[in-house]
C-alpha atoms as a PDB file:
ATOM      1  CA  UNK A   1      -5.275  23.535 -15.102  1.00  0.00           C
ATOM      2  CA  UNK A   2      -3.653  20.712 -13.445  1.00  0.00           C
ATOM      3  CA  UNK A   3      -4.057  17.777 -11.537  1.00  0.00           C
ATOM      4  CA  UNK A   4      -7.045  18.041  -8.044  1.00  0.00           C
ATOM      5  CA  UNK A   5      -5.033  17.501  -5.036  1.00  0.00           C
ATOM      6  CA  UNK A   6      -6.714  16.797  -1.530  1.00  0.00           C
ATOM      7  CA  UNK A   7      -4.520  18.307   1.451  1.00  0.00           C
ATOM      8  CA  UNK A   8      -5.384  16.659   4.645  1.00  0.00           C
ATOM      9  CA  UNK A   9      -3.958  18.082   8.076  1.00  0.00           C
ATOM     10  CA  UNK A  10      -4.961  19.188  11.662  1.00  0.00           C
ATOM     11  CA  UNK A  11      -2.257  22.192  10.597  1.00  0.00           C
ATOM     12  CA  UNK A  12      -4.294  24.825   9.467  1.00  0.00           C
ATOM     13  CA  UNK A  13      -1.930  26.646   8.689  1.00  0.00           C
ATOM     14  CA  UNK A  14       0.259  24.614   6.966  1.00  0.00           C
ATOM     15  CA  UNK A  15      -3.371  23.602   4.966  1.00  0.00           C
ATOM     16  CA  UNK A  16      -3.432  27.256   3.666  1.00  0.00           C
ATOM     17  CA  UNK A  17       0.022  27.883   2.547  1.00  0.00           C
ATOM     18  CA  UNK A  18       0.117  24.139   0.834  1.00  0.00           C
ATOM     19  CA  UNK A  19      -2.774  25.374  -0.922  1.00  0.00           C
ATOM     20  CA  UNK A  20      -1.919  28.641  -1.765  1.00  0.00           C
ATOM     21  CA  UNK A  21       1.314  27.250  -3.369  1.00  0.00           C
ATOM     22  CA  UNK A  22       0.064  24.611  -5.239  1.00  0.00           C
ATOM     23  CA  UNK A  23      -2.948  26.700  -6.754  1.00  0.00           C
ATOM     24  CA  UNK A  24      -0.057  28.987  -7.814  1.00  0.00           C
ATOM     25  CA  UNK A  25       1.446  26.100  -9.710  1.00  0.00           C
ATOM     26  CA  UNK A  26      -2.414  25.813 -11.489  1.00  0.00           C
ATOM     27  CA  UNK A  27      -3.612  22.742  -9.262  1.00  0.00           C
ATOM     28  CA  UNK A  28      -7.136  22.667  -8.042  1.00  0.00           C
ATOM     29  CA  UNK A  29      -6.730  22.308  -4.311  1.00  0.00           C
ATOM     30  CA  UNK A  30      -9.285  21.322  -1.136  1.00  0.00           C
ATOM     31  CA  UNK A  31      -8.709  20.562   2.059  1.00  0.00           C
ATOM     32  CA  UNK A  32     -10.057  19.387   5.526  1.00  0.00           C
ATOM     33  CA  UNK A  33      -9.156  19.371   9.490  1.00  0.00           C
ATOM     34  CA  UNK A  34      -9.412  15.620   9.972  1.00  0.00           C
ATOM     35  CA  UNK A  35      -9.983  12.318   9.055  1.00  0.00           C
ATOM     36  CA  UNK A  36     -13.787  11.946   8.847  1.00  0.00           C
ATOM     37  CA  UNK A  37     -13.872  15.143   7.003  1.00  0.00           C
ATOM     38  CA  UNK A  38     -11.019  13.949   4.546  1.00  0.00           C
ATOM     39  CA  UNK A  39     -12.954  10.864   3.693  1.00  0.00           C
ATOM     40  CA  UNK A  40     -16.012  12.619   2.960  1.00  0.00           C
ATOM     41  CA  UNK A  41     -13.651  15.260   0.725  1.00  0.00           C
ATOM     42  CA  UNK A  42     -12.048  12.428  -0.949  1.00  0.00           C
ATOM     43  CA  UNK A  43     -15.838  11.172  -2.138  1.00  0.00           C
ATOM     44  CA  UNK A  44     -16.534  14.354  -3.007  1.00  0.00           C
ATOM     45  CA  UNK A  45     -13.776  15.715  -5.082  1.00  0.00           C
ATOM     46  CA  UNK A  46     -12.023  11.897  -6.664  1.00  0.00           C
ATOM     47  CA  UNK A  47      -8.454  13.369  -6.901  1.00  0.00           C
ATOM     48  CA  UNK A  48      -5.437  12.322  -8.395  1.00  0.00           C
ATOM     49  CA  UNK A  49      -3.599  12.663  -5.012  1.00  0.00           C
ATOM     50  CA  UNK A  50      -4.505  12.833  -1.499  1.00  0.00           C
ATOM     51  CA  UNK A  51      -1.593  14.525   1.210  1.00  0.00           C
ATOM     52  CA  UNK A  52      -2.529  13.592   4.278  1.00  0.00           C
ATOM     53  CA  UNK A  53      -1.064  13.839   7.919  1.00  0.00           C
ATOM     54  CA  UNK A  54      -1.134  10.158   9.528  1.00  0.00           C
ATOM     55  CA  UNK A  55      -2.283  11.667  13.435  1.00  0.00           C
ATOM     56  CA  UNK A  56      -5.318  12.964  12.181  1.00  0.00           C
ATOM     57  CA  UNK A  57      -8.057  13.587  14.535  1.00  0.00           C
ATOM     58  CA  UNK A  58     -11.558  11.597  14.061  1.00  0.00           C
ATOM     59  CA  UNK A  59     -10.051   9.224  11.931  1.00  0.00           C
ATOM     60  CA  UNK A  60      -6.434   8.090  11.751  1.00  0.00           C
ATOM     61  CA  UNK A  61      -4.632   8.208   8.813  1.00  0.00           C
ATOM     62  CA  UNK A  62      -3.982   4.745   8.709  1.00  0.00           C
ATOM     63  CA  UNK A  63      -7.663   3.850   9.184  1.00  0.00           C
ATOM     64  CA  UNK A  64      -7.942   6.594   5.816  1.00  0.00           C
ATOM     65  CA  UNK A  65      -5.505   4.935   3.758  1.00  0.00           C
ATOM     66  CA  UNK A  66      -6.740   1.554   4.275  1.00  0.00           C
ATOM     67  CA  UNK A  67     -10.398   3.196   3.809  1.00  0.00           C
ATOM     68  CA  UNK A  68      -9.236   4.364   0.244  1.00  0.00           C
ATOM     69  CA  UNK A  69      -7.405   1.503  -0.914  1.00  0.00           C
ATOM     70  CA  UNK A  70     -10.366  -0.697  -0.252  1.00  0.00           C
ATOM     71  CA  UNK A  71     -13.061   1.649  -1.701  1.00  0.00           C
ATOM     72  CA  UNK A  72     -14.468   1.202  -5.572  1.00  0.00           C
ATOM     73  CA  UNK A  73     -14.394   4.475  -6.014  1.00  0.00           C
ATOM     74  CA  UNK A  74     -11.080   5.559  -4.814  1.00  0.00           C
ATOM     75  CA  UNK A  75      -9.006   3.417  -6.003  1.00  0.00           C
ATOM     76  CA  UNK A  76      -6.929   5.714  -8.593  1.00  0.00           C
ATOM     77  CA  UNK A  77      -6.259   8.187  -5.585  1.00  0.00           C
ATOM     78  CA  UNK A  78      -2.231   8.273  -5.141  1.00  0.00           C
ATOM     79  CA  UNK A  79      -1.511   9.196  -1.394  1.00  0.00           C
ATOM     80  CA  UNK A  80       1.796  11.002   0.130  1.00  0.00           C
ATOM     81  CA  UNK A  81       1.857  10.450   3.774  1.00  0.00           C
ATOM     82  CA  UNK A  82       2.880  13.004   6.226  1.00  0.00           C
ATOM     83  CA  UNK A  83       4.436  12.668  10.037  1.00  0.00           C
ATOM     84  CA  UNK A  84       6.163  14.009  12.571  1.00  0.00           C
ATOM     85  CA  UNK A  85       9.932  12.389  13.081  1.00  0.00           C
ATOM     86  CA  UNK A  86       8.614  12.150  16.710  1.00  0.00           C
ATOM     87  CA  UNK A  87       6.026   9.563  15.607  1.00  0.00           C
ATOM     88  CA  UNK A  88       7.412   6.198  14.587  1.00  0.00           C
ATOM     89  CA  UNK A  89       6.232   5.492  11.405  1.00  0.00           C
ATOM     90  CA  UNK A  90       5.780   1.469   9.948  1.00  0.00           C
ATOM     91  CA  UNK A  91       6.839   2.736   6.432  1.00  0.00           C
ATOM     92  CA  UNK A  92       6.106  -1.104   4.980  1.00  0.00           C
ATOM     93  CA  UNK A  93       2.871  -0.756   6.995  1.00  0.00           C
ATOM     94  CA  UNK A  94       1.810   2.059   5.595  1.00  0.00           C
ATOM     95  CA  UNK A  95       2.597   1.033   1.897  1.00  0.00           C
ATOM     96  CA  UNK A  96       1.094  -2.095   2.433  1.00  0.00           C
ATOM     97  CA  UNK A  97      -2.037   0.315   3.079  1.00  0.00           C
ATOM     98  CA  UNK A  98      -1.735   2.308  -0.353  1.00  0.00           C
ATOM     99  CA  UNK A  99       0.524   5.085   0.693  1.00  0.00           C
ATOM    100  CA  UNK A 100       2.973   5.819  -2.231  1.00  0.00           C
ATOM    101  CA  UNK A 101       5.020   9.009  -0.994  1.00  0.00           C
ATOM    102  CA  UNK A 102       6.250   9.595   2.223  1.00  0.00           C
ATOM    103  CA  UNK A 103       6.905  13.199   3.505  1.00  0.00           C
ATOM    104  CA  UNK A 104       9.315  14.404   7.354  1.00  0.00           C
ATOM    105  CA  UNK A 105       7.579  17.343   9.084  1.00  0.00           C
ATOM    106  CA  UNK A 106       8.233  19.639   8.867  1.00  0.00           C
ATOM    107  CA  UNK A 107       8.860  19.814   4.944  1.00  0.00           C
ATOM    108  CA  UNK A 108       9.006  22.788   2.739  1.00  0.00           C
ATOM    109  CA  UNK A 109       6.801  23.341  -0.021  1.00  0.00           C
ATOM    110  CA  UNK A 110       9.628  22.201  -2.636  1.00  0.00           C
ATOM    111  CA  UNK A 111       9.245  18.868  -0.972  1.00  0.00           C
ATOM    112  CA  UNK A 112       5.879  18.593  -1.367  1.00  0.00           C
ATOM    113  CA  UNK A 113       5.707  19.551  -4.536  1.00  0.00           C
ATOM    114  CA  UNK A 114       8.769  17.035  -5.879  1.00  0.00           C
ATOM    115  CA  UNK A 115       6.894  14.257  -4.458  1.00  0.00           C
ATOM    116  CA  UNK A 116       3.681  15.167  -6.171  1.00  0.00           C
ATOM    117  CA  UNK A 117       5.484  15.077  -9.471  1.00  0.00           C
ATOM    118  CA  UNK A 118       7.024  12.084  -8.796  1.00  0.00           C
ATOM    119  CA  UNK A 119       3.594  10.586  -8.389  1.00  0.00           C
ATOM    120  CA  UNK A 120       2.361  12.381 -11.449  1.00  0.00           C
ATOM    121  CA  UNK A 121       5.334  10.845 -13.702  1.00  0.00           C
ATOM    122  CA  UNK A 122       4.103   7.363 -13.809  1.00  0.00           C
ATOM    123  CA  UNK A 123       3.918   6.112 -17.313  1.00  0.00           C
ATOM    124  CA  UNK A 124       0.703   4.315 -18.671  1.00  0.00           C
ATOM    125  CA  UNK A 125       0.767   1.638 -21.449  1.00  0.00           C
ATOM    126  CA  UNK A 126      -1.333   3.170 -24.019  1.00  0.00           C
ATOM    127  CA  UNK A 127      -2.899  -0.410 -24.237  1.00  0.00           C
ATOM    128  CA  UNK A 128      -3.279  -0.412 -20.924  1.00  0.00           C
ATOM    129  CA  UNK A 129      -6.165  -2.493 -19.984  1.00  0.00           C
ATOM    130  CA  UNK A 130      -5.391  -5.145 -22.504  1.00  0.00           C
ATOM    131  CA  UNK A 131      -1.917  -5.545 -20.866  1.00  0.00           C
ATOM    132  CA  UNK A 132      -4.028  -6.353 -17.603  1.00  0.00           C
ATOM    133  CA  UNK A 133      -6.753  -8.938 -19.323  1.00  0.00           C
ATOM    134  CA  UNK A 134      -3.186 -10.516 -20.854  1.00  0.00           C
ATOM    135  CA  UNK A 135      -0.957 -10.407 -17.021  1.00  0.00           C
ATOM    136  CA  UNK A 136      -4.477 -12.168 -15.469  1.00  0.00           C
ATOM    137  CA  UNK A 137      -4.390 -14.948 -17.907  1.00  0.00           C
ATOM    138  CA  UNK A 138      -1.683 -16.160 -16.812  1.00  0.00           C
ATOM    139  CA  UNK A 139      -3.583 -16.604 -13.338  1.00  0.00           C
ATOM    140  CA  UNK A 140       0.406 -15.797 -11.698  1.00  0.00           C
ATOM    141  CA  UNK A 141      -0.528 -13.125  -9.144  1.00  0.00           C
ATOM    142  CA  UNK A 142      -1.065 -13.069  -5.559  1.00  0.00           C
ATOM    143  CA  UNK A 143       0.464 -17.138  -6.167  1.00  0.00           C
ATOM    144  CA  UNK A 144       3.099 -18.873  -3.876  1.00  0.00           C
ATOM    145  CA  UNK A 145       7.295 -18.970  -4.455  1.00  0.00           C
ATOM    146  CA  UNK A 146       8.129 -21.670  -6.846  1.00  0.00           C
ATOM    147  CA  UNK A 147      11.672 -23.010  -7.061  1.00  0.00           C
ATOM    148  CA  UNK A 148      12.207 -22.444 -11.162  1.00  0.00           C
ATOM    149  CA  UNK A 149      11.114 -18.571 -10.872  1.00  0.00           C
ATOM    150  CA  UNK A 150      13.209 -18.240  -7.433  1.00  0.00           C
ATOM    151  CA  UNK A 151      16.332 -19.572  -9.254  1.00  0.00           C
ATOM    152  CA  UNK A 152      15.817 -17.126 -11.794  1.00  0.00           C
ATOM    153  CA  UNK A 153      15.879 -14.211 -10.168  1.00  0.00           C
ATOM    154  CA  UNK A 154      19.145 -15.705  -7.919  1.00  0.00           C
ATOM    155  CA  UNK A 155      20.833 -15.766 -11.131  1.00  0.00           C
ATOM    156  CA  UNK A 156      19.796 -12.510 -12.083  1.00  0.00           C
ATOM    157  CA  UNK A 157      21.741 -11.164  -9.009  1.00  0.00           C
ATOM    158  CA  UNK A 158      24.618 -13.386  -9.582  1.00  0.00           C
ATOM    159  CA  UNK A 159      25.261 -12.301 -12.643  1.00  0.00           C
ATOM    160  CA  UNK A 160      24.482  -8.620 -12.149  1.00  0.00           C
ATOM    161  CA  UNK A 161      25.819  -8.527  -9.026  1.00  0.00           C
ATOM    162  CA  UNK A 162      23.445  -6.995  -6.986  1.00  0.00           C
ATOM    163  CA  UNK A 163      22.443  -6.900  -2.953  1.00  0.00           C
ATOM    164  CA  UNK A 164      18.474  -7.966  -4.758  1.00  0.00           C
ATOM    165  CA  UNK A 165      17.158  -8.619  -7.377  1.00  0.00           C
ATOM    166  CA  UNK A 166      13.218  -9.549  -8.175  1.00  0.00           C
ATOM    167  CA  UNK A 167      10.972 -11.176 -10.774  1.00  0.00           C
ATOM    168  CA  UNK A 168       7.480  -8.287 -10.703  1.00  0.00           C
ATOM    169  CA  UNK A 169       4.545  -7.746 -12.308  1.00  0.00           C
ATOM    170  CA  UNK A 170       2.634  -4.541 -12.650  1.00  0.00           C
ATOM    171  CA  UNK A 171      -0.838  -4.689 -11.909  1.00  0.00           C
ATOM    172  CA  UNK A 172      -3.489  -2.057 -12.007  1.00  0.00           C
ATOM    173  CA  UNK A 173      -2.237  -0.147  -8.666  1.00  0.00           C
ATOM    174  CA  UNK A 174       0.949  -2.197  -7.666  1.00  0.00           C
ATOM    175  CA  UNK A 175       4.373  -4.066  -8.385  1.00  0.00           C
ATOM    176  CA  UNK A 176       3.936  -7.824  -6.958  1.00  0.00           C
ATOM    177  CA  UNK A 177       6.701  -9.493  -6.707  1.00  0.00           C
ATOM    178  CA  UNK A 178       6.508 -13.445  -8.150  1.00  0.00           C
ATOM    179  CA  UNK A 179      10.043 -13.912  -7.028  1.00  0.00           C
ATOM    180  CA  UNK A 180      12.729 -11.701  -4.571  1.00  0.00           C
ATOM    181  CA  UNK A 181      16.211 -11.875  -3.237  1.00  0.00           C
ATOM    182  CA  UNK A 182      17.289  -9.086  -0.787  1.00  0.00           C
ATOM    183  CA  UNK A 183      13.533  -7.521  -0.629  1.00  0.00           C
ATOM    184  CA  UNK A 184      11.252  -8.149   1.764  1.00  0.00           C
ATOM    185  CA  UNK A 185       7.875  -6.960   1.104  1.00  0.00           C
ATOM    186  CA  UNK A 186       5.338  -8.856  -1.373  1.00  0.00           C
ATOM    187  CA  UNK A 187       4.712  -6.027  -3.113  1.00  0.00           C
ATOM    188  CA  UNK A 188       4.559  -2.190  -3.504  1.00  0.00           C
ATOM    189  CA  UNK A 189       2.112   0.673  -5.012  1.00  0.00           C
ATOM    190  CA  UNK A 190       2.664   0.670  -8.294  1.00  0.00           C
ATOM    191  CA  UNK A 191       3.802   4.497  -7.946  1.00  0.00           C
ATOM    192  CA  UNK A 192       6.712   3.878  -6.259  1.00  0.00           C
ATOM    193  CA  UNK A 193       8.161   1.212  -8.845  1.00  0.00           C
ATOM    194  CA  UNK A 194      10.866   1.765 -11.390  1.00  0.00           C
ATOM    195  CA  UNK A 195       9.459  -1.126 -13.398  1.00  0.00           C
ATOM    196  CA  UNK A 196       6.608   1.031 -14.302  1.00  0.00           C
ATOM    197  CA  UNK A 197       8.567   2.676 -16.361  1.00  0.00           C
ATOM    198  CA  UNK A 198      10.866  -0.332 -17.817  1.00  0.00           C
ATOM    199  CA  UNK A 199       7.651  -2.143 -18.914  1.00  0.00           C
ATOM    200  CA  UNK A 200       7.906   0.865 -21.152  1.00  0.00           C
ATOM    201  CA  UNK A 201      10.844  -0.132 -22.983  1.00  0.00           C
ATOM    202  CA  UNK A 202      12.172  -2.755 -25.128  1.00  0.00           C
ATOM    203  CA  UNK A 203      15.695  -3.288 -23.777  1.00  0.00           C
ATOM    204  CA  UNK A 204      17.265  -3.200 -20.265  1.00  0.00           C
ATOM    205  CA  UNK A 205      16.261  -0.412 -18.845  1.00  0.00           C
ATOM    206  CA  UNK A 206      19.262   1.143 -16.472  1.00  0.00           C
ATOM    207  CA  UNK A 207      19.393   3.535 -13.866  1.00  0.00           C
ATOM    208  CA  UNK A 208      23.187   4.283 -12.875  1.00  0.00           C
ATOM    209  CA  UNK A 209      21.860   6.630  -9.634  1.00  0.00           C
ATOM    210  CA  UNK A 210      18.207   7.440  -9.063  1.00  0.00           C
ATOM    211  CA  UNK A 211      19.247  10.387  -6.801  1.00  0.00           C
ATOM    212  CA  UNK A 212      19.794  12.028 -10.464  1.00  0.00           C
ATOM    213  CA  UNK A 213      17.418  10.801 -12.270  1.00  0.00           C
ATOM    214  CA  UNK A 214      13.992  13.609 -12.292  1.00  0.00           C
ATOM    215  CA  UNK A 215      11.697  10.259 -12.094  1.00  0.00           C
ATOM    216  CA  UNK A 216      12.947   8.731  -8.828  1.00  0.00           C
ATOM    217  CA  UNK A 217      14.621  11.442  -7.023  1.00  0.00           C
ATOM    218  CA  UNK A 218      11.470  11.959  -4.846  1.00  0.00           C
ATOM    219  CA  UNK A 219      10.584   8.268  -4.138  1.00  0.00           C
ATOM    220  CA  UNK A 220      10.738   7.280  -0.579  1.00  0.00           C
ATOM    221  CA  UNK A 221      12.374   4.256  -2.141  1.00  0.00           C
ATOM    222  CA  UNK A 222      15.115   6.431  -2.751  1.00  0.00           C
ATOM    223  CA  UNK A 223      15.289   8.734  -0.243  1.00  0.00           C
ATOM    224  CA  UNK A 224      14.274   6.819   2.375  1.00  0.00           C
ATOM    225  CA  UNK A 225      18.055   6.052   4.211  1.00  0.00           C
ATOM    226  CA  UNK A 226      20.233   3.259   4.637  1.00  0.00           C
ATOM    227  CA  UNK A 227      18.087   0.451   2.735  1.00  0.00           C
ATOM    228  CA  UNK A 228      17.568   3.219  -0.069  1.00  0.00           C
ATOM    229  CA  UNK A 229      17.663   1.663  -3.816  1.00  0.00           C
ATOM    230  CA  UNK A 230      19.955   3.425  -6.010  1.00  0.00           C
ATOM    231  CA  UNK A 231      20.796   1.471  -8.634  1.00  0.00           C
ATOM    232  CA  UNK A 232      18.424  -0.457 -10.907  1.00  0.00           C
ATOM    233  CA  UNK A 233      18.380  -2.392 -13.822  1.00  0.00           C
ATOM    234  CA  UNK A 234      15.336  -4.354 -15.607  1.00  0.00           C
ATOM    235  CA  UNK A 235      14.543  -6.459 -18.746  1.00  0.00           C
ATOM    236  CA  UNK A 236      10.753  -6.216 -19.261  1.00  0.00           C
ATOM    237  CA  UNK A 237       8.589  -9.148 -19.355  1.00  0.00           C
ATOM    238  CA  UNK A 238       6.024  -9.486 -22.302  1.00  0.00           C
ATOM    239  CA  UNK A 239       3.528 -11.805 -23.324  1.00  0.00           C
ATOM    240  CA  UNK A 240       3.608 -14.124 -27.051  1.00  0.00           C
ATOM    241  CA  UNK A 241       0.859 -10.802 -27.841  1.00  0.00           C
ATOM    242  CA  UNK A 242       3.809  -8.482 -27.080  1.00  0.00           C
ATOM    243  CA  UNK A 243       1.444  -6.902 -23.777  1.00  0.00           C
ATOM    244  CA  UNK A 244       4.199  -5.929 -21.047  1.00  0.00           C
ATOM    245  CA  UNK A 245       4.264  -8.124 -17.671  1.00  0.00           C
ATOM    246  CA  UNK A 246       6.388  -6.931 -15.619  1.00  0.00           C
ATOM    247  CA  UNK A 247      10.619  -7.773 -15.400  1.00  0.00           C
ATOM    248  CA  UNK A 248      13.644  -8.759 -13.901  1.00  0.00           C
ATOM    249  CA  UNK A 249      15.290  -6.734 -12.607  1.00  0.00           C
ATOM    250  CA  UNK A 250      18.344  -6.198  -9.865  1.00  0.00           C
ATOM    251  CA  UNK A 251      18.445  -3.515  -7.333  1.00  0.00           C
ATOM    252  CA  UNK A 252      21.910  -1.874  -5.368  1.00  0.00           C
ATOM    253  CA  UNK A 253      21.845   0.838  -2.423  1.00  0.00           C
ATOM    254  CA  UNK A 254      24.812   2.241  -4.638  1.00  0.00           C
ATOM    255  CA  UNK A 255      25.274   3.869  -7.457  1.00  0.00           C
ATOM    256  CA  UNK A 256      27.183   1.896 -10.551  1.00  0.00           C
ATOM    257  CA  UNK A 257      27.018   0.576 -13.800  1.00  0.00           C
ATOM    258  CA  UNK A 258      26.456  -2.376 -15.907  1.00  0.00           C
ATOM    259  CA  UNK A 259      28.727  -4.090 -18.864  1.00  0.00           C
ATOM    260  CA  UNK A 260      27.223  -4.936 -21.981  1.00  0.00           C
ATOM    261  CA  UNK A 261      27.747  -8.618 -21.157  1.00  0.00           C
ATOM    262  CA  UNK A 262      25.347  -8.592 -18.000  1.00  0.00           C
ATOM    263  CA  UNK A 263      23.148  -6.481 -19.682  1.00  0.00           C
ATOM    264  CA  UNK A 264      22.980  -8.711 -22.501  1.00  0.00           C
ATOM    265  CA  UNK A 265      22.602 -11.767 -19.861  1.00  0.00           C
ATOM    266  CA  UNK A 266      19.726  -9.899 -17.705  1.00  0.00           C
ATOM    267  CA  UNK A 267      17.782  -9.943 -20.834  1.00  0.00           C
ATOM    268  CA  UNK A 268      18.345 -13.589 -21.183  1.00  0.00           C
ATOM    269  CA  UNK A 269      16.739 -14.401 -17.844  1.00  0.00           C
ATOM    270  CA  UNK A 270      14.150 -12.358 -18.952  1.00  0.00           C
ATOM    271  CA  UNK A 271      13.870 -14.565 -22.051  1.00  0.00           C
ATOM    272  CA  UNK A 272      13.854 -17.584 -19.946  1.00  0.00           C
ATOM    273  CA  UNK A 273      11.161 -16.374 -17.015  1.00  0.00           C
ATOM    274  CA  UNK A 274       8.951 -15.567 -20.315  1.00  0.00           C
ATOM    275  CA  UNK A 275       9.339 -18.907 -21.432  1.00  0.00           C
ATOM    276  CA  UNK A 276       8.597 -20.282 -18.480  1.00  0.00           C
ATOM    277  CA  UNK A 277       5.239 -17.937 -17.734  1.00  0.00           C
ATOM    278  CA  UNK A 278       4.144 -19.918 -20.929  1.00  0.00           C
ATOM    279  CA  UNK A 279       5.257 -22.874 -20.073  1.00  0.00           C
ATOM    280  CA  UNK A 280       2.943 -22.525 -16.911  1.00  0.00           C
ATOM    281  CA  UNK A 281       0.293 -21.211 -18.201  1.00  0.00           C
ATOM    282  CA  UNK A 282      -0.527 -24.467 -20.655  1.00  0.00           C
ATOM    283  CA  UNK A 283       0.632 -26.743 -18.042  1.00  0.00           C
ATOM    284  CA  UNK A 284      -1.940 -25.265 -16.014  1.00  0.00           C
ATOM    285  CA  UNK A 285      -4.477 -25.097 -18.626  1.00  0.00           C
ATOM    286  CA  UNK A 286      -3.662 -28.799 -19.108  1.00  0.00           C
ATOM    287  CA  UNK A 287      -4.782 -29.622 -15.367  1.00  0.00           C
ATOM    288  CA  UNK A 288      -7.691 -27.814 -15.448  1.00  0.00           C
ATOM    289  CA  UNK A 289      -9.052 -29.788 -18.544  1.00  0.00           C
ATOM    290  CA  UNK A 290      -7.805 -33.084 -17.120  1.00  0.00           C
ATOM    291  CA  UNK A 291     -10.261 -32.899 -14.000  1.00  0.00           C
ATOM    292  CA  UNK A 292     -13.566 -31.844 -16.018  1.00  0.00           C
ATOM    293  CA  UNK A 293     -16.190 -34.212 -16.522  1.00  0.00           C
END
């Protein structure tokens, strides 16, 4: 048996035949009418993923996703959104608000079911929660720009040549981005990152065109249109202990490749935005024990 999926949607129908395919697939399905009912089901049943219509009646599905995001016990619950092209959807909004996947009504089941596997592909350091205790010592999230990391991940781009290009970290249940050129938001659910995976490896990780690659061919990061990533390259970041950060990496809205060279020089920037997380961390350490009594 797989995965319990919560289907959320004033579509009745469209309730019953989501369900009836996915059960056929071996997922344990339930579903409700609208929002106040899909809250309570979400309690109820802690799934893996909720798929929920944003116009819901009762309770909108924005109101849901921020409901989710911000309760303790719901926090591992990976949401696809769902909406009609007829309502104007703030997609940075909406992530911003814990929604991972996106979804255009009306979509056929195939849809629906690639973007639950995309969800469902997310690696997991099998040291997971000491990677976290190590990324929090470094007391770098959720902190302002600073000039060093900034010029970093400028020369990341340079050299890669690249529209973007980032300096992230992956915490719990998103990317946060320390430093970014061409990218607007602070940060993103960690579902929808590619440097989920590259904390994974040990070298540059490189994806030529996500459109073919299984693991990102279904992220609304990919498919989402014009500003659509589809190149990507990242050097993981990892602590003195060896615990994975987070990288630097470059992102193109084209498919193409990288030499050996800039590969080779990506993962020097990484080397140098490593050495400079330490470098931080004792300096701050330093200030701390300078002001006590």
């Amino acid at each position: 048996m797989l995965g319990k999926i919560a289907l959320i949607d004033f579509d009745e129908t469209l309730l019953e035949s989501n369900r009836a395919a996915l059960e056929s697939l071996g997922y344990q399905v339930q579903t409700a009418t609208d929002g106040a009912a899909g809250l309570q089901l979400l309690e109820q049943m802690r799934p893996e993923i909720a798929v929920l219509e944003l116009v819901l009646p009762k309770l909108h599905g924005l109101q849901l996703c921020s409901t989710v995001r911000q309760h303790p016990d719901l926090k591992g619950v990976k949401i696809v959104v769902a909406a009609s092209p007829t309502y104007r959807v703030d997609v940075r909004r909406t992530r911003e608000l814990g929604a991972a996947s996106f979804l255009n009504k009306p979509y056929a089941t195939e849809d629906l079911v690639r973007a639950i596997k995309a969800l469902e592909s997310v690696p997991v350091p099998p040291n997971e929660g000491r990677r976290l205790e190590t990324l929090r010592s470094y007391n770098i999230l959720d902190t302002a720009p600073e000039k060093a990391f900034d010029e970093l991940a400028e020369l990341a781009g340079i050299i890669c040549e690249t529209e973007g290009a980032l300096i992230s970290f992956v915490d719990s249940d998103r990317l946060w981005y320390k430093s970014k050129v061409g990218f607007v938001v602070n940060e993103i659910p960690r579902e929808l990152s590619f440097c989920a995976h590259a904390i994974m490896q040990h070298e540059v990780m490189v994806v030529e065109d996500a459109t073919k690659d299984e693991r990102f061919a279904g992220n609304p990061l990919v498919s989402g249109g014009e500003e659509s990533v589809r190149f990507y390259a990242g050097s993981p970041l990892r602590a003195s202990t060896g615990d994975a950060l987070g990288s630097v990496c470059v992102i193109g809205r084209e498919p193409r490749k990288l030499s050996d060279k800039q590969k080779r020089a990506l993962s020097l920037v990484g080397n140098q935005v490593q050495f400079l997380l330490e470098w931080r961390r004792q300096a701050t350490k330093g200030r701390s024990a300078a002001v006590q009594p």
